[in-house]
C-alpha atoms as a PDB file:
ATOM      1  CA  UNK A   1     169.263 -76.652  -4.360  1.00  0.00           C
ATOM      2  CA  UNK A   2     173.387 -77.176  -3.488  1.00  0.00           C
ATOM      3  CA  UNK A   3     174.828 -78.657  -0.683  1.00  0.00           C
ATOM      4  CA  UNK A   4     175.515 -76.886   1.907  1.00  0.00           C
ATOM      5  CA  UNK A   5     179.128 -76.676   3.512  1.00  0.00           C
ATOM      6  CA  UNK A   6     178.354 -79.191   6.048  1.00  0.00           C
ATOM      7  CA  UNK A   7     177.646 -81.789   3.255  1.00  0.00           C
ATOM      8  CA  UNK A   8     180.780 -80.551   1.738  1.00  0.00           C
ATOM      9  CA  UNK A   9     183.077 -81.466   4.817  1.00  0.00           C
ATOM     10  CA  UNK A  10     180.818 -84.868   5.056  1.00  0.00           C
ATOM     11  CA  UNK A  11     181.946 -85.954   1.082  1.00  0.00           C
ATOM     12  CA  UNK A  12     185.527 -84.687   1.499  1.00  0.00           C
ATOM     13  CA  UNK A  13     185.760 -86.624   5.028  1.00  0.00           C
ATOM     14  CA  UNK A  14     184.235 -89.244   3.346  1.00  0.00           C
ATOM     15  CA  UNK A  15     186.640 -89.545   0.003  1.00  0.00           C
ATOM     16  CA  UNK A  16     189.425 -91.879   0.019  1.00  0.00           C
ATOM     17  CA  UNK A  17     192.646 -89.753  -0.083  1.00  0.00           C
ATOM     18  CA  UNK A  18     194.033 -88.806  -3.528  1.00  0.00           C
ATOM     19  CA  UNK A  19     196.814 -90.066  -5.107  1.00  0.00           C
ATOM     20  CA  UNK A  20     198.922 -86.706  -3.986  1.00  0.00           C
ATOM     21  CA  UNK A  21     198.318 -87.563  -0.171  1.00  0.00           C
ATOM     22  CA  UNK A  22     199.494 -91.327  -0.934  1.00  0.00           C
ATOM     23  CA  UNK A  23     202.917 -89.792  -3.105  1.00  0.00           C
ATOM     24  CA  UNK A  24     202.956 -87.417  -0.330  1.00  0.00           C
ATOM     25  CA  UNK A  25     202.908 -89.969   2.963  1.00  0.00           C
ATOM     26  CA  UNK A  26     205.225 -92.480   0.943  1.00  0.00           C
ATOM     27  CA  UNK A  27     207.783 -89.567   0.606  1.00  0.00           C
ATOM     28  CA  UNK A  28     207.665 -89.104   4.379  1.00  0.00           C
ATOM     29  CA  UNK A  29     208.066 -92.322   5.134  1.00  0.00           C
ATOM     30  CA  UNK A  30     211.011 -92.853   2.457  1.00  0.00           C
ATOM     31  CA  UNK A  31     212.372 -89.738   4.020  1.00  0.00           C
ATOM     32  CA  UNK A  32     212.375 -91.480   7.804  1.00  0.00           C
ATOM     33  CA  UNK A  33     213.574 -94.053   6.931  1.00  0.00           C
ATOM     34  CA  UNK A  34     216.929 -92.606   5.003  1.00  0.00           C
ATOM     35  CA  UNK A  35     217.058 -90.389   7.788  1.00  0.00           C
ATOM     36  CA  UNK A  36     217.639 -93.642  10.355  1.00  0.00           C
ATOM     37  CA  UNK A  37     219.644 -95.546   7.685  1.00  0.00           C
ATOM     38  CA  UNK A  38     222.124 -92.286   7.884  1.00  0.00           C
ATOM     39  CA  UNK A  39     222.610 -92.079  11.340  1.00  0.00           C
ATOM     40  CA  UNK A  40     222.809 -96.030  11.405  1.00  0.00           C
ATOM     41  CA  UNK A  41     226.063 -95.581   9.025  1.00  0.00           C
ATOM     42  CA  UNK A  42     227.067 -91.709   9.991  1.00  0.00           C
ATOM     43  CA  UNK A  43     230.185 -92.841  11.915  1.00  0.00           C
ATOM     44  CA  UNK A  44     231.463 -94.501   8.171  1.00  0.00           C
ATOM     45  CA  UNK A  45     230.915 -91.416   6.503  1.00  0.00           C
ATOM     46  CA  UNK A  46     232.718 -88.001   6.697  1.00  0.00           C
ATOM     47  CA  UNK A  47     231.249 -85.601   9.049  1.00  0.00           C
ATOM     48  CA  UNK A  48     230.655 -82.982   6.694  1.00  0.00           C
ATOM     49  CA  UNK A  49     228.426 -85.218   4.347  1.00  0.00           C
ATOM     50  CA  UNK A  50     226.426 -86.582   7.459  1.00  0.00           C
ATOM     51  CA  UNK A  51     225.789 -82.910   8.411  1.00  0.00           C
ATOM     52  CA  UNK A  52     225.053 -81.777   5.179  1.00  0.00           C
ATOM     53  CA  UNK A  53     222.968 -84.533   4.526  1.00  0.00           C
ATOM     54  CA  UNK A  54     220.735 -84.720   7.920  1.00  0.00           C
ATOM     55  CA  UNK A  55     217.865 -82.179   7.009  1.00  0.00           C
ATOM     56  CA  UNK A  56     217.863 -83.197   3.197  1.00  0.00           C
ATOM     57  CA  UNK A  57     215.067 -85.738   3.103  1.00  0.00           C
ATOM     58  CA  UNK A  58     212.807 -83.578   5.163  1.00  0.00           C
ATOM     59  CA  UNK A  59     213.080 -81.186   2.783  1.00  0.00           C
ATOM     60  CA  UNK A  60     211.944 -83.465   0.291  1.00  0.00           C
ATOM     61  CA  UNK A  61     215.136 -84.239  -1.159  1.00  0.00           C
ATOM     62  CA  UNK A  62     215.373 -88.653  -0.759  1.00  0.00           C
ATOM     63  CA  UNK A  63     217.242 -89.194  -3.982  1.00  0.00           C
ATOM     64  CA  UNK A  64     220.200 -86.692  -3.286  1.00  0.00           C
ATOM     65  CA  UNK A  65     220.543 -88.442  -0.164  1.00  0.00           C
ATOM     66  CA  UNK A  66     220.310 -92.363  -1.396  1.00  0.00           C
ATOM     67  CA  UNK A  67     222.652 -91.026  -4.176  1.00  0.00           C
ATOM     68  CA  UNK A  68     225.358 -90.109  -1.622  1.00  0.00           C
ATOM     69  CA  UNK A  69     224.990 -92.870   0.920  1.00  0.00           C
ATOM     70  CA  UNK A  70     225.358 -95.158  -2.825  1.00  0.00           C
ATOM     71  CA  UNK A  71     228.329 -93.130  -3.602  1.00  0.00           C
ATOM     72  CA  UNK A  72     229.489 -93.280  -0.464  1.00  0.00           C
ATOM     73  CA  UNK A  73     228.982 -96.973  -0.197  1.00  0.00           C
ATOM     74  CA  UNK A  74     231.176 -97.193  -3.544  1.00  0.00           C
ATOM     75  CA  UNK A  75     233.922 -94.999  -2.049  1.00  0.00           C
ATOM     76  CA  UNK A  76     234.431 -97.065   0.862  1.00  0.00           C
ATOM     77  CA  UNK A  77     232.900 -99.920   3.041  1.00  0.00           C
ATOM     78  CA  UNK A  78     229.532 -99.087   4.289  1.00  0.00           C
ATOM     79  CA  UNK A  79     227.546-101.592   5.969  1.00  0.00           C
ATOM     80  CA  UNK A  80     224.635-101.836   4.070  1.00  0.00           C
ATOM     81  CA  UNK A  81     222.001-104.726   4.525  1.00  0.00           C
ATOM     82  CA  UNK A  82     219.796-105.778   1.528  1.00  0.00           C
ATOM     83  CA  UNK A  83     217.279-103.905   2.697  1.00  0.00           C
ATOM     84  CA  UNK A  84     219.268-100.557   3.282  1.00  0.00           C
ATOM     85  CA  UNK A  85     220.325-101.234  -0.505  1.00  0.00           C
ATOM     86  CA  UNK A  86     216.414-102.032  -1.785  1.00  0.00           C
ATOM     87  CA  UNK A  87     215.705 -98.453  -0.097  1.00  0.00           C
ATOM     88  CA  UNK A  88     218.436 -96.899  -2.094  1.00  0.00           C
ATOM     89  CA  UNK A  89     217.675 -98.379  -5.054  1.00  0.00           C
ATOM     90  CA  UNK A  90     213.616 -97.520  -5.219  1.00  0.00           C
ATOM     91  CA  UNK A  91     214.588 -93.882  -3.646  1.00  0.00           C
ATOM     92  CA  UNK A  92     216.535 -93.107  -6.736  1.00  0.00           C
ATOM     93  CA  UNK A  93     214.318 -94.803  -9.499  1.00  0.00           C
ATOM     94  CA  UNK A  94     211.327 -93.635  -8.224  1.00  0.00           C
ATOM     95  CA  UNK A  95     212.871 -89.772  -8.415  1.00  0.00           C
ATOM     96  CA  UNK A  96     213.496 -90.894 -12.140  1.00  0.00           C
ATOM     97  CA  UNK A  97     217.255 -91.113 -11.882  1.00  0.00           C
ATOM     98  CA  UNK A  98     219.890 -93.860 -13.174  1.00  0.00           C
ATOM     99  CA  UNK A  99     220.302 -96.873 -10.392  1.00  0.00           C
ATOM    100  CA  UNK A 100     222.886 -98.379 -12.162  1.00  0.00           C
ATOM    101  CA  UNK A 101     226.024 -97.423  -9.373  1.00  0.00           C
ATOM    102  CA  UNK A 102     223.365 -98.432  -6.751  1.00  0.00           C
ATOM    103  CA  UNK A 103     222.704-101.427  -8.434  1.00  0.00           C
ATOM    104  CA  UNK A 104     226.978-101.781  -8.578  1.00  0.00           C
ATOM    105  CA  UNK A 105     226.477-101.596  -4.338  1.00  0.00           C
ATOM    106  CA  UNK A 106     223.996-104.342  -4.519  1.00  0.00           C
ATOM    107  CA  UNK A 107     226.098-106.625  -6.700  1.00  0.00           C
ATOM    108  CA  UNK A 108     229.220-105.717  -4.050  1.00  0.00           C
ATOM    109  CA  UNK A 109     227.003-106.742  -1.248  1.00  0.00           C
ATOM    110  CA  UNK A 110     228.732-104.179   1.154  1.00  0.00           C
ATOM    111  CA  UNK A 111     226.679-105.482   3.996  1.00  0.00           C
ATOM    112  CA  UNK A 112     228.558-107.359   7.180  1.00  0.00           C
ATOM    113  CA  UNK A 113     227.598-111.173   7.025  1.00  0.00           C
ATOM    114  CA  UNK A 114     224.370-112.239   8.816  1.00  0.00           C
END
């Protein structure tokens, strides 16, 4: 005899979420919080880039974004705290891409003294 599709909803209501709703909650998150850290620093940065730029990590795109707040942060002085910088740096490694100019931004230490 199978379960019927009450027992169904019961097991899958019951099942710890999958590793695809984890990736998928972490990328939301990740995409929040670049959102914030671009408004925090849009008035550094040229319009254009802050408007092109503002529905990007919604869309799923993190790693364009913490590329061009990096390059942008190389370009010219961006306040950028260690943790803005930690951010950038896991956004782009995790999207399998080369940290080494964000890892040039941590070295500069563009952040404002504490």
């Amino acid at each position: 005899m199978s379960a019927g599709p009450s027992a169904t909803v019961a097991r899958a209501f019951n099942e710890s979420p999958g590793p695809r709703v984890n990736r998928i909650a972490q990328q939301l998150e990740t995409g929040q919080r670049l959102f914030r850290l671009l408004m925090t620093i849009a008035d550094r940065l040229p319009h254009d880039l802050v408007t092109g730029l503002r529905t990007r990590p919604a869309d799923g795109h993190e790693a364009e974004v913490a590329q061009a707040i990096v390059f942008a942060a190389v370009a010219g002085p961006v306040p950028l705290t260690e943790a803005d910088i930690d951010l950038l740096i896991t956004t782009i490694a995790r999207a399998g891409e080369d940290t080494t100019v964000a890892h040039v931004v941590e070295q500069c230490r563009f952040a404002p003294p504490a």
